[in-house]
Each structure stands twice: as structure tokens, then as C-alpha cells.
Protein backbone atom coordinates (compact mmCIF):
# COMPACT_ATOMS: atom_id res chain seq x y z
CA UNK A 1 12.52 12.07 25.97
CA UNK A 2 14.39 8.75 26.54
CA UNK A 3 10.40 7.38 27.54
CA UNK A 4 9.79 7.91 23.82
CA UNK A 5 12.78 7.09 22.49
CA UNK A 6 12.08 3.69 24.23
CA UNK A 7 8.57 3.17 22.70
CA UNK A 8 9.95 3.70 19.54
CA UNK A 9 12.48 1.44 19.54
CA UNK A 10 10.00 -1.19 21.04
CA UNK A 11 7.45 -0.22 17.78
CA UNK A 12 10.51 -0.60 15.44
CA UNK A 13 10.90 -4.08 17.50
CA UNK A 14 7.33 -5.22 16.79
CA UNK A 15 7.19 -4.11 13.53
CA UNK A 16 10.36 -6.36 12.64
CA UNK A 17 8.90 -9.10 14.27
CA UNK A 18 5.80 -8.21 12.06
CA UNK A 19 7.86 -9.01 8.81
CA UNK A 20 9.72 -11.65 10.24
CA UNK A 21 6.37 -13.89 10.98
CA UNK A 22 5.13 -13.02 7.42
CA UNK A 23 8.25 -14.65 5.65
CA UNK A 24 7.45 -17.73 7.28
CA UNK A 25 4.32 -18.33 5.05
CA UNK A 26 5.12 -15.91 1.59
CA UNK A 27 8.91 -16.31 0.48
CA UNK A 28 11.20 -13.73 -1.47
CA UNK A 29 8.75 -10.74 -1.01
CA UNK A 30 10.71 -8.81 1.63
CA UNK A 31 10.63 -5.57 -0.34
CA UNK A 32 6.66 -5.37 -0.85
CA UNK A 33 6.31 -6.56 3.15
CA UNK A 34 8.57 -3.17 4.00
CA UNK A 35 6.49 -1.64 1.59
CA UNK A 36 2.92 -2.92 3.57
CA UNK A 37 4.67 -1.72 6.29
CA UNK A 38 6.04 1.59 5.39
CA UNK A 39 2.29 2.17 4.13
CA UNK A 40 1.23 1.29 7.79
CA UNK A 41 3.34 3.90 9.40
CA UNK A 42 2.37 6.11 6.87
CA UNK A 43 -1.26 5.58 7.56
CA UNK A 44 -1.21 5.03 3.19
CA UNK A 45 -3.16 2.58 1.42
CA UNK A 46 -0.86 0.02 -1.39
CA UNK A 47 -1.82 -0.96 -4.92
CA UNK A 48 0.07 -4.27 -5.84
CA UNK A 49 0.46 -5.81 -8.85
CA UNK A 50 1.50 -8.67 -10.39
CA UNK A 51 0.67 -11.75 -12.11
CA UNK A 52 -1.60 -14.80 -11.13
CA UNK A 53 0.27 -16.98 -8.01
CA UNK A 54 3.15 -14.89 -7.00
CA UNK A 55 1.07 -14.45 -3.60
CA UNK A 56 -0.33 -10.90 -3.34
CA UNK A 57 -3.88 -12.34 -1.67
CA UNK A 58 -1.65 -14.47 0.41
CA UNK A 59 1.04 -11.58 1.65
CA UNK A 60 -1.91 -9.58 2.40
CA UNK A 61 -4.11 -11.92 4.63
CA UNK A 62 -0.82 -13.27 6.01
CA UNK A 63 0.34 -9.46 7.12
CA UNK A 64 -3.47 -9.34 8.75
CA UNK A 65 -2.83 -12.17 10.58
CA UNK A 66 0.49 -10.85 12.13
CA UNK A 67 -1.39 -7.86 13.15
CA UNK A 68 -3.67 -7.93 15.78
CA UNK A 69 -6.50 -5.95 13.85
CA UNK A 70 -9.35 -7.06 12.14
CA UNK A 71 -9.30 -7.66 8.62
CA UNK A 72 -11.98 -8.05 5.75
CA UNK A 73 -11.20 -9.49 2.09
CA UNK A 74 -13.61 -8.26 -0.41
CA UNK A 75 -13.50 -9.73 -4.05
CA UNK A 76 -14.11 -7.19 -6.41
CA UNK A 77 -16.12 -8.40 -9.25
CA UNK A 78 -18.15 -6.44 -12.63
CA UNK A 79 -21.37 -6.69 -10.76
CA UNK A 80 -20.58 -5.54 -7.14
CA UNK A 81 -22.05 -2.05 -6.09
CA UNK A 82 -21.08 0.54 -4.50
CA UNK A 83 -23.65 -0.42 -1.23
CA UNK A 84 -21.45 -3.86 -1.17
CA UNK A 85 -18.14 -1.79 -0.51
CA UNK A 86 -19.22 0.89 1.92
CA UNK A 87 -22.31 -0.58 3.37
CA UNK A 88 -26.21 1.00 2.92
CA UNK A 89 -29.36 1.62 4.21
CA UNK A 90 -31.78 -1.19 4.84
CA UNK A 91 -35.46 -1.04 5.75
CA UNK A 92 -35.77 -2.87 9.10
CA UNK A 93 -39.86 -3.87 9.78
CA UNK A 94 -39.28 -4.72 13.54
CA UNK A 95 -38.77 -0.96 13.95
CA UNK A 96 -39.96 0.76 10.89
CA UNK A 97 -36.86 2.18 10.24
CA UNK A 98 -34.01 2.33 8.26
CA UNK A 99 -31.29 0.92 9.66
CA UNK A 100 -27.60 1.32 8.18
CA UNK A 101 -25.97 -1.96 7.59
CA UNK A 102 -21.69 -1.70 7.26
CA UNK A 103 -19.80 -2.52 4.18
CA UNK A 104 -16.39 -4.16 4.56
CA UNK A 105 -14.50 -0.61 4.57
CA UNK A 106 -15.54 -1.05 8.30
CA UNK A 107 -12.37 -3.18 9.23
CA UNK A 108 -8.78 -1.52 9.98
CA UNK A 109 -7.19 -3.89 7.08
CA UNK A 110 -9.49 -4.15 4.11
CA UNK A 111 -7.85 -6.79 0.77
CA UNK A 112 -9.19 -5.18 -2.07
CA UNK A 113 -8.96 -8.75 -4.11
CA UNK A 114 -8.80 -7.31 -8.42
CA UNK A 115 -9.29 -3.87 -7.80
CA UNK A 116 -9.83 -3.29 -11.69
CA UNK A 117 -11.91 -6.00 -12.10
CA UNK A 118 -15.46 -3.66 -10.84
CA UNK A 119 -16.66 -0.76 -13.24
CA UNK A 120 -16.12 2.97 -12.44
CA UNK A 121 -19.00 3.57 -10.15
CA UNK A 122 -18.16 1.04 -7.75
CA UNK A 123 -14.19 1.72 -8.01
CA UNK A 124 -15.30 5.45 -7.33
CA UNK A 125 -17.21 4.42 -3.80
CA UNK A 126 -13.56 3.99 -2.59
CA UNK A 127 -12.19 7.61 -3.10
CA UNK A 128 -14.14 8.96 0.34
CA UNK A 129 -13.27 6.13 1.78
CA UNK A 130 -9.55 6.37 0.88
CA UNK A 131 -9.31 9.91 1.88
CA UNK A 132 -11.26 10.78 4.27
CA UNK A 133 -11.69 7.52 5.63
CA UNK A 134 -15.61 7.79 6.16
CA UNK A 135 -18.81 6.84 4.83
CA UNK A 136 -21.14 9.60 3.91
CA UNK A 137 -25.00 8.09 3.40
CA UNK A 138 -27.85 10.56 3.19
CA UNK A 139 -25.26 13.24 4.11
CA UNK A 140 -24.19 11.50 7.42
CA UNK A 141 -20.68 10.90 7.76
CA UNK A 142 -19.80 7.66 9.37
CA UNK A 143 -15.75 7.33 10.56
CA UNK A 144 -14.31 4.32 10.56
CA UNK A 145 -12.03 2.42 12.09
CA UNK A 146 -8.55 3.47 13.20
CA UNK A 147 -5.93 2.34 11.78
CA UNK A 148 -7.56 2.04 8.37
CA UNK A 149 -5.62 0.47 5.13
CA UNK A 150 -6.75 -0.57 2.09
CA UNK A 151 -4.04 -2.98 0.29
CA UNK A 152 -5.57 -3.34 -3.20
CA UNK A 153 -4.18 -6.04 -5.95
CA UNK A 154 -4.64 -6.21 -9.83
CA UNK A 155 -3.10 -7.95 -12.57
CA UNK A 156 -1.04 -6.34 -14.83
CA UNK A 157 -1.04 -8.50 -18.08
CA UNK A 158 -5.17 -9.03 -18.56
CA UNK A 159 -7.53 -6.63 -19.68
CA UNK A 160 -10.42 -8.15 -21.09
CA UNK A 161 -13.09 -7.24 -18.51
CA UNK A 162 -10.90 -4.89 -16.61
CA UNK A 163 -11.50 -1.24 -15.70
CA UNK A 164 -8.05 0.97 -15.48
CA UNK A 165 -7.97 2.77 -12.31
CA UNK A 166 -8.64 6.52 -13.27
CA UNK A 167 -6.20 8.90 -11.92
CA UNK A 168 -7.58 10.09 -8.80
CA UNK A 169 -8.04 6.67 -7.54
CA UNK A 170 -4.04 5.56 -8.32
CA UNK A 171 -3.22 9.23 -6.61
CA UNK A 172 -4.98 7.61 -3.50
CA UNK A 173 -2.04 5.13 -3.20
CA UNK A 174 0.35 5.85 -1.29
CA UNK A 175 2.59 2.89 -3.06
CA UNK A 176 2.56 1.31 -6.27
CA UNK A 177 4.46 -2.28 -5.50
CA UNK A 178 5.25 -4.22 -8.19
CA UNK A 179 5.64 -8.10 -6.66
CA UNK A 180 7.66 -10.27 -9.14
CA UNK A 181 8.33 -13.48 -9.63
CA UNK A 182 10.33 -15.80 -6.83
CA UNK A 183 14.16 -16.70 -8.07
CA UNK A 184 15.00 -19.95 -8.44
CA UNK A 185 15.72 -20.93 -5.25
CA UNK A 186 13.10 -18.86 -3.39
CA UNK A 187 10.44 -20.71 -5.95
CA UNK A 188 11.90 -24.45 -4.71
CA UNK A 189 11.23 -23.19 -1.37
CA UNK A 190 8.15 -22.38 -2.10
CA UNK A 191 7.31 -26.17 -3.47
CA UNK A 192 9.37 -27.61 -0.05
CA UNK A 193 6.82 -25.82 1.64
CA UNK A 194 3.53 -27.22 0.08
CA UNK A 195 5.25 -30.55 -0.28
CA UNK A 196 5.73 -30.61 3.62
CA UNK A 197 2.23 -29.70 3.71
CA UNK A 198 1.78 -26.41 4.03
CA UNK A 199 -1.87 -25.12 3.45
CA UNK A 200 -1.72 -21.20 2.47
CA UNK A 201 -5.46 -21.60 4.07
CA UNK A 202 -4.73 -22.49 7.03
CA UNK A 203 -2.47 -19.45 8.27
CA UNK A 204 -2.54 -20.74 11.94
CA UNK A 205 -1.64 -24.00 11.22
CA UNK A 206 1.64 -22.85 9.58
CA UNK A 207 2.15 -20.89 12.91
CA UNK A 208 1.43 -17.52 12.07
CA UNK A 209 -0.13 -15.20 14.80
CA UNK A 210 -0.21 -11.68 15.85
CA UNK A 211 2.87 -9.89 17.16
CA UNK A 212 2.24 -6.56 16.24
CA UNK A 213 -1.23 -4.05 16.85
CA UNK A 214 -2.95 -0.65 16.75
CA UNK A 215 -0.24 0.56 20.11
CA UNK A 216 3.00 -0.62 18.02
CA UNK A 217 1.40 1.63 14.80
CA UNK A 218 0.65 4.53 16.66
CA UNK A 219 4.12 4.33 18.68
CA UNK A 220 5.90 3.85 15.44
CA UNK A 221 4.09 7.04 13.26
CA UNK A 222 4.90 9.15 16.03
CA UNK A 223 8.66 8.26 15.97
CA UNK A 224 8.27 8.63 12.24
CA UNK A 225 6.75 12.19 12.22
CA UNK A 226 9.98 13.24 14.66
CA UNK A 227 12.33 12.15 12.25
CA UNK A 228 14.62 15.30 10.92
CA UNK A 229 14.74 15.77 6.66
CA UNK A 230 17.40 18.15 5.81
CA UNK A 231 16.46 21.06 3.55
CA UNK A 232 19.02 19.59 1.02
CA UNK A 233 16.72 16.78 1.14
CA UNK A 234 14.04 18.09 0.34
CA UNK A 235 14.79 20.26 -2.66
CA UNK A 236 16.14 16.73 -3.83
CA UNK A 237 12.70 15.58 -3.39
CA UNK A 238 10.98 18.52 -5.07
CA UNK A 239 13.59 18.14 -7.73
CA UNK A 240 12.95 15.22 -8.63
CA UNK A 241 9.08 15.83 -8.90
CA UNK A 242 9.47 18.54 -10.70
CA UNK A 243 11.92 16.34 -13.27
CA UNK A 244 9.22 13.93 -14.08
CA UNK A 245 6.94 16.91 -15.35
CA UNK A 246 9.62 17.93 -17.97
CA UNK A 247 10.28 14.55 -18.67
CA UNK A 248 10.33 13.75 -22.42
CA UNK A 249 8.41 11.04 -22.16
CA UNK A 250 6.07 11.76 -19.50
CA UNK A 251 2.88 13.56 -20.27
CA UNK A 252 1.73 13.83 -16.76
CA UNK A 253 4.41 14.44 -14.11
CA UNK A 254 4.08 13.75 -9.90
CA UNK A 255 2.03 16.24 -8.29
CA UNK A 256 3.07 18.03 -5.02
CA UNK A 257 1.09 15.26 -3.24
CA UNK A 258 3.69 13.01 -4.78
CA UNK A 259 6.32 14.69 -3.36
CA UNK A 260 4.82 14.74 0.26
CA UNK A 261 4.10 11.15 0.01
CA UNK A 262 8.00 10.73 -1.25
CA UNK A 263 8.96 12.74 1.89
CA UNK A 264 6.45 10.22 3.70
CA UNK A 265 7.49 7.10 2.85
CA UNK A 266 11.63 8.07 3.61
CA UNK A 267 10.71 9.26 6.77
CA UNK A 268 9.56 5.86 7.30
CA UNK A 269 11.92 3.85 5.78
CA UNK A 270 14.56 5.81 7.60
CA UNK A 271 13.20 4.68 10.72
CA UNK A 272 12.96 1.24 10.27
CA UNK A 273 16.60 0.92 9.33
CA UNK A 274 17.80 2.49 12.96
CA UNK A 275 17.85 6.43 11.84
CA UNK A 276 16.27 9.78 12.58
CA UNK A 277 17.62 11.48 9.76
CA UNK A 278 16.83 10.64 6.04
CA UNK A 279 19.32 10.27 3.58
CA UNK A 280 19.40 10.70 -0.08
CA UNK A 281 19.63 6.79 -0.72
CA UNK A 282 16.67 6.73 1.09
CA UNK A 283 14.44 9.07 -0.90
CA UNK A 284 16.25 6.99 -3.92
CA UNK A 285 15.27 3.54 -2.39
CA UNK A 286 11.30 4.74 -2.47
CA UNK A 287 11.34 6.84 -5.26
CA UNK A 288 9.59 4.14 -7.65
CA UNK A 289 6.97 3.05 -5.59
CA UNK A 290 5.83 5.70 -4.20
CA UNK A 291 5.43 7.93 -7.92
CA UNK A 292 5.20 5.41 -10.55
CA UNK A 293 1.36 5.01 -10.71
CA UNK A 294 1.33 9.08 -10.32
CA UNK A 295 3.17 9.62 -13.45
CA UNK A 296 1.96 9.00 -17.07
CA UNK A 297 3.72 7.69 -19.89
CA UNK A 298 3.49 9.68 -23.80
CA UNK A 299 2.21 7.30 -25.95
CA UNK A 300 4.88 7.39 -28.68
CA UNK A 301 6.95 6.43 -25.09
CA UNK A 302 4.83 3.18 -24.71
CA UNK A 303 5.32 2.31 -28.04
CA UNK A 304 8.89 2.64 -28.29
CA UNK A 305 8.64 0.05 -25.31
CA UNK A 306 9.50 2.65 -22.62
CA UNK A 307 8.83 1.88 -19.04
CA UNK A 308 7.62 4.31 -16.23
CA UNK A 309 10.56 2.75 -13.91
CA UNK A 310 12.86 2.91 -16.60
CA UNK A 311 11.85 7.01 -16.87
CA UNK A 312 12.16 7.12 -13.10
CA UNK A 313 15.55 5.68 -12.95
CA UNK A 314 16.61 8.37 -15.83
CA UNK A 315 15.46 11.11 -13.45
CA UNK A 316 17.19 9.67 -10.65
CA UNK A 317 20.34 9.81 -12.54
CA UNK A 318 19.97 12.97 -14.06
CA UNK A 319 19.37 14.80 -10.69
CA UNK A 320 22.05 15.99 -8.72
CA UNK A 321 22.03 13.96 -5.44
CA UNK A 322 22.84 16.49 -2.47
CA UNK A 323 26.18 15.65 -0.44
């Protein structure tokens, strides 16, 4: 008992170390990194958006570089196929044979660069993937690697030659993390930076490296999964599932998958702040993230100017909160 009690205080270790050596390239994005690295533990893929230059790419290939896995960026564009994501079959002459030839999804970190940027089709080549985490071609499943995380970004504010993300895909998310804008000072720190000649290219040259791998993620889920939930705790968190479907201005409430990830992602968060117990506050602190992009707004809601976080915050103040 105290040999695992150890290892998971040495994850929790790593994994702090982790967000400490992204903050020295992206500024004022502590939230989303816990978020990245709640999804890690949770072995849950993260849809971020935001607007152009508050450093999603950047946070992403920065957190890769922390992490001693292999990571893959793939730009999604209106002309990529599905055979660019999750690799296909090519004829090979030397052997007469058809030989299959991997996509990106073969990486344990894939950057899914303007998610909703690539038609239907191609966005649907990413459910399996997301899921089961395998490729199926000609009815052979290939696995792939372990751990496996896709950490997708789109923009919220342009739509010409965009593609919403249909439902099933968003329900593949474990997190929906909204990155906003720097504050004032976080922003001049931000222009210190490039003015000392900082190159957000050059990730080892602004002395980020790995401090964290596939051991600290594996240590840390298990300590996750033995962390206790109260049933208190979780009738808040089926509560408050079950309050978004009779929401007024909701027409499509979380699913019971929402509330499992909820359960998920506290567990988690729990046990990065020191705890083997969640709390309340915590199920509170990840209640946005993890269901806004599985809840839909009415449209007489959207046009009265209503938010989905705004909706979420009236649930969270309408439910009792257990003692």
C-alpha cells in the first residue's frame, strides 16, 4: 500500500513539473494546461477553442514536448481525406502487395490543427479512432499507440468554410476548453518574451524538454481510479445531468456519458490538488468543461443571447450542493 501511495505521489510530482515547464513558453493558460492534463489521466481527448493567437497550436506542441511521447500535428484542411488521418492501403510493386501505410492517429499525442475546417467524411474517420482507439481497414483492426490523445482546436468566431462538429464527434471529447484572451499583464509578458527573443518554433531553445512520460500517466490513472466519490456525490452529479435536460433553454441535455465523464474528470482533479476524496467544489470546478459541448442550446435561447455556460452556471445554482 504505502509502495503505491509513493508512485502516486511521484506521478502527481511529474505531472506538476509537466505544467510547470509548459508556462515557461505559453503564459496565463494554467486552467486549459490542468485541463490537457486532467484529459491525460483520464485517457480523454480535448476540443479547444478560441480565437486566432491566443496559443492553442502552441500549448499543445509545447505540452508534447514536456512529455516524453511522440507527437504528430496534422492540419486539417477542406480537401484532406479520410486515408490522410488514419493511414491506407498502398500497392507496393517490390512485393506485389498491398502494404498499409500509417496515418498520423499512429502517435500517442496527435494536434488536430482546425478541426472544423475538413468536411464530414473526413471529421467522421476520427470517431473509431476516438473511441476505440484503432484503425479498421478491410475489416482489420489496427491498435494504436498507448497512451493515445487527440487535443483538437477550432475557432469559434469564423464560419465561412467551416464544418460544425456533429454531435457524436463533440460527445467524443472528454473537455470542451474555452482558452481566452491573456490579461493585461500576462499579454506584456507575452511581448517581453518575443522581444527577448523568444521563437515559439524553437521549443528547445526556450528550454523546454521532457519531464513527464507514458510510466508517470499510467502511475497517475491508477491513483485516480482509487480515489473514493461519496454517494452524495454522485447523485449531485446525476442531478445535475439530469437538470440540463429540463432546462428551459436547453433542447438537448448531458447524456449519462456526460455524467461519467463529470465523475471522470473530478476524480482527477481531486488528485492533483493532494486528495483521495472528491468534493462538491470539485465536480463544480469541471462542470463546464466537461458538458458544455454535450448540451444544446433552444434557438429562441441563442437569440435572446443566452450562453451554454451561462445555462450551466444556472443549474449549478439551482441544485442543491450536498453537505
Amino acid at each position: 500500500m504505502t509502495l503505491a501511495v509513493d508512485q502516486g505521489s511521484e506521478a502527481r510530482e511529474a505531472l506538476a513539473r509537466l505544467r510547470a515547464e509548459v508556462a515557461k513558453v505559453v503564459v496565463g493558460q494554467d486552467a486549459i494546461v490542468s485541463g490537457l492534463v486532467i484529459a491525460l489521466l483520464c485517457r480523454g481527448h480535448v476540443l479547444l477553442e478560441g480565437v486566432p493567437g491566443v496559443a492553442k497550436t502552441l500549448l499543445v506542441r509545447t505540452l508534447g514536448t514536456a512529455l516524453d511521447l511522440s507527437t504528430k500535428r496534422l492540419q486539417f484542411t477542406p480537401d484532406l481525406m479520410p486515408g490522410d488521418v488514419t493511414g491506407s492501403l498502398i500497392f507496393d510493386t517490390r512485393t506485389a502487395a498491398f502494404q498499409f501505410r500509417e496515418g498520423p492517429v499512429f502517435t500517442n499525442l496527435l494536434l488536430a490543427d482546425e478541426i472544423n475546417r475538413t468536411p464530414p467524411k473526413t471529421q467522421s474517420a476520427l470517431l473509431e479512432v476516438m473511441e476505440e482507439r484503432q484503425v479498421s481497414v478491410e475489416g482489420d483492426p489496427r491498435p494504436l499507440p498507448e497512451p493515445f490523445v487527440v487535443a483538437a482546436t477550432q475557432n469559434p468566431i469564423e464560419y465561412e468554410g467551416t464544418y460544425p462538429l456533429p454531435e457524436a464527434q463533440l460527445d467524443r471529447f472528454l473537455l470542451k476548453l474555452s482558452v481566452p484572451l491573456p490579461s493585461r499583464d500576462e499579454e506584456l509578458g507575452v511581448l517581453r518574451a518575443h522581444h527577448a527573443g523568444f521563437d515559439p518554433r524553437d521549443l528547445a531553445g526556450a528550454g523546454v524538454r521532457p519531464v513527464a512520460g507514458a510510466a508517470d500517466l499510467a502511475a497517475g490513472r491508477a491513483a485516480v481510479q482509487q480515489v473514493k466519490v461519496a454517494d452524495a456525490v454522485l447523485g449531485y452529479i446525476v442531478d445535475l445531468c439530469r437538470a440540463t435536460r429540463t432546462s428551459p433553454s436547453l433542447e438537448l441535455g448531458a447524456s449519462p456519458r456526460g455524467a461519467t465523464a463529470l465523475m471522470a474528470t473530478a476524480k482527477a482533479w481531486a488528485w492533483l490538488l493532494g486528495r483521495d476524496y472528491v468534493t462538491p467544489d470539485d465536480v463544480k470546478a469541471l462542470a463546464r468543461p466537461t458538458l458544455r459541448h454535450r448540451v444544446r442550446l433552444r434557438p429562441e435561447a441563442q437569440l435572446e443571447g443566452v450562453t451554454v455556460d451561462a445555462v450551466l452556471d444556472s443549474v449549478l445554482a439551482t441544485v442543491p450542493t450536498p453537505r
